[in-house]
C-alpha atoms as a PDB file:
ATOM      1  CA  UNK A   1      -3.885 -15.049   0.826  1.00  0.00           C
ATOM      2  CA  UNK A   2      -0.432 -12.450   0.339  1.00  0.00           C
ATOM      3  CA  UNK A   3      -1.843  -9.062   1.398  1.00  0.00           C
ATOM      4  CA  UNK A   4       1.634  -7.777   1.932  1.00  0.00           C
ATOM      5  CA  UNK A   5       0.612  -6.996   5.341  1.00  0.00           C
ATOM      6  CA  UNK A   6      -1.885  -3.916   4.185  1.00  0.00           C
ATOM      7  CA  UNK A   7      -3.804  -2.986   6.909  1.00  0.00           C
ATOM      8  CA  UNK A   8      -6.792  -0.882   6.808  1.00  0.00           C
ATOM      9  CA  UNK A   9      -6.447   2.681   8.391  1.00  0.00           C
ATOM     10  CA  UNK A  10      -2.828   2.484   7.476  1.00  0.00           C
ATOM     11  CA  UNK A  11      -0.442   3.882   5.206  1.00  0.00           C
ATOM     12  CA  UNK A  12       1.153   2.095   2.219  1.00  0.00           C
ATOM     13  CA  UNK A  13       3.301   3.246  -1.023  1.00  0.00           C
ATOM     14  CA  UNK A  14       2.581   2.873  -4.561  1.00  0.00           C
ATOM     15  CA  UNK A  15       5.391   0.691  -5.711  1.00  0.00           C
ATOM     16  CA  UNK A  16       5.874   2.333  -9.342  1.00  0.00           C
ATOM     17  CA  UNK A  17       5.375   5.935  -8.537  1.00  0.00           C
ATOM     18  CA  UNK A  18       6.513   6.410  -4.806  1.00  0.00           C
ATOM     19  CA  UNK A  19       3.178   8.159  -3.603  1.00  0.00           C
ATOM     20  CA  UNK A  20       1.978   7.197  -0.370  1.00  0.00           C
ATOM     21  CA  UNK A  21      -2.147   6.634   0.075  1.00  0.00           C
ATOM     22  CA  UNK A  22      -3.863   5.708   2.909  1.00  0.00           C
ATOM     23  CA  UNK A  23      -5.644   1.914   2.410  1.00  0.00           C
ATOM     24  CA  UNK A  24      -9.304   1.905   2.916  1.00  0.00           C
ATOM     25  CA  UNK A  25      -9.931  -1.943   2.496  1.00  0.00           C
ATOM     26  CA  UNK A  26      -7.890  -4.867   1.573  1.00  0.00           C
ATOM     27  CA  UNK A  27      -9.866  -7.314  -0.146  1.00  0.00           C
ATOM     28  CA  UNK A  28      -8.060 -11.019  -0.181  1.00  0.00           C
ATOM     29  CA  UNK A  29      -9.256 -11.153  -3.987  1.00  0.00           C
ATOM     30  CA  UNK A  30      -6.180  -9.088  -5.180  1.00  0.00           C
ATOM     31  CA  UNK A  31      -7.188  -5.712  -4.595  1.00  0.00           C
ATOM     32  CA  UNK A  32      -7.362  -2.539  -2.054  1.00  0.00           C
ATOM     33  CA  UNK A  33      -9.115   0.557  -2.158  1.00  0.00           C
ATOM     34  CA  UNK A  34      -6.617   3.171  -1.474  1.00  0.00           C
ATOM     35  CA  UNK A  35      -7.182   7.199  -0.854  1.00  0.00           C
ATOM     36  CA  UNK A  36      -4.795   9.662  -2.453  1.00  0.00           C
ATOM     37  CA  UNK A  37      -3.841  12.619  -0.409  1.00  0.00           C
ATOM     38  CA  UNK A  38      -5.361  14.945  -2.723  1.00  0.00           C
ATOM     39  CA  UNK A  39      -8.084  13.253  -2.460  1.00  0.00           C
ATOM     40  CA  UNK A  40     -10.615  10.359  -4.334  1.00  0.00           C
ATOM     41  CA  UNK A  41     -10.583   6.924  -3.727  1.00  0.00           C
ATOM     42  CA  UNK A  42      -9.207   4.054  -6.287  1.00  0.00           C
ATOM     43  CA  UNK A  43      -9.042   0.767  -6.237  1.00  0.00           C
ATOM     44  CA  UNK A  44      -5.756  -0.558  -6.877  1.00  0.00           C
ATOM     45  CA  UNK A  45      -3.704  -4.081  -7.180  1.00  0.00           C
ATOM     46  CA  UNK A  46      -2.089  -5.473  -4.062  1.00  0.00           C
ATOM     47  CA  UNK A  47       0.936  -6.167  -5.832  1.00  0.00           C
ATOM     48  CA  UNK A  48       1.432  -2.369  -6.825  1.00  0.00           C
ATOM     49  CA  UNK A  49       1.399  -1.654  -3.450  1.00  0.00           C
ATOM     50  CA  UNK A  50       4.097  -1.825  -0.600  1.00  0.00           C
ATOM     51  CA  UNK A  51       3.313  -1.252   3.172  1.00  0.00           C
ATOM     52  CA  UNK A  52       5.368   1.335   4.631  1.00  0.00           C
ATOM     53  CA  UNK A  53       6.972  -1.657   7.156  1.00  0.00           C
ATOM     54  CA  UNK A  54       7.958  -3.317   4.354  1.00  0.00           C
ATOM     55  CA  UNK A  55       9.573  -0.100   2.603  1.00  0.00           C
ATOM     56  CA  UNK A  56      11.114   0.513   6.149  1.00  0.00           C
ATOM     57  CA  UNK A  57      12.980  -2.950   6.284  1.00  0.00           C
ATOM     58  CA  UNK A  58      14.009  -2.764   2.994  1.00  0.00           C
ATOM     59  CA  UNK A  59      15.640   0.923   3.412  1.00  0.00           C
ATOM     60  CA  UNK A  60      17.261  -0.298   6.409  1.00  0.00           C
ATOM     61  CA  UNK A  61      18.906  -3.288   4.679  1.00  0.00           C
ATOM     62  CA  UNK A  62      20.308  -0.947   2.088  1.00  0.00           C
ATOM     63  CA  UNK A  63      22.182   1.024   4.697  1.00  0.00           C
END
């Protein structure tokens, strides 16, 4: 069960294109649906997406 620590209500990033969505629901079958800020809902693959912690740590390693 790796949801990358999504958690529903919060924000994560789409790995390949940077954009940040809000997750709706994490789903431990691989999935999350995910709401763009200009609007709709998708559902997307966990492993496209990062949580913003994560993105934080890594940033912070760099530097």
């Amino acid at each position: 069960m790796d949801t990358k620590q999504l958690i529903q209500g919060k924000k994560a990033k789409i790995a390949s294109t940077g954009q940040v969505v809000e997750v709706k629901r994490v789903s431990h079958h691989g999935f999350s649906v995910v709401r763009f800020q200009t609007g709709g809902d998708y559902m997307i693959l966990n492993d496209r997406l990062e949580s913003l912690a994560d993105v934080v740590e890594t940033e912070e390693t760099r530097h």
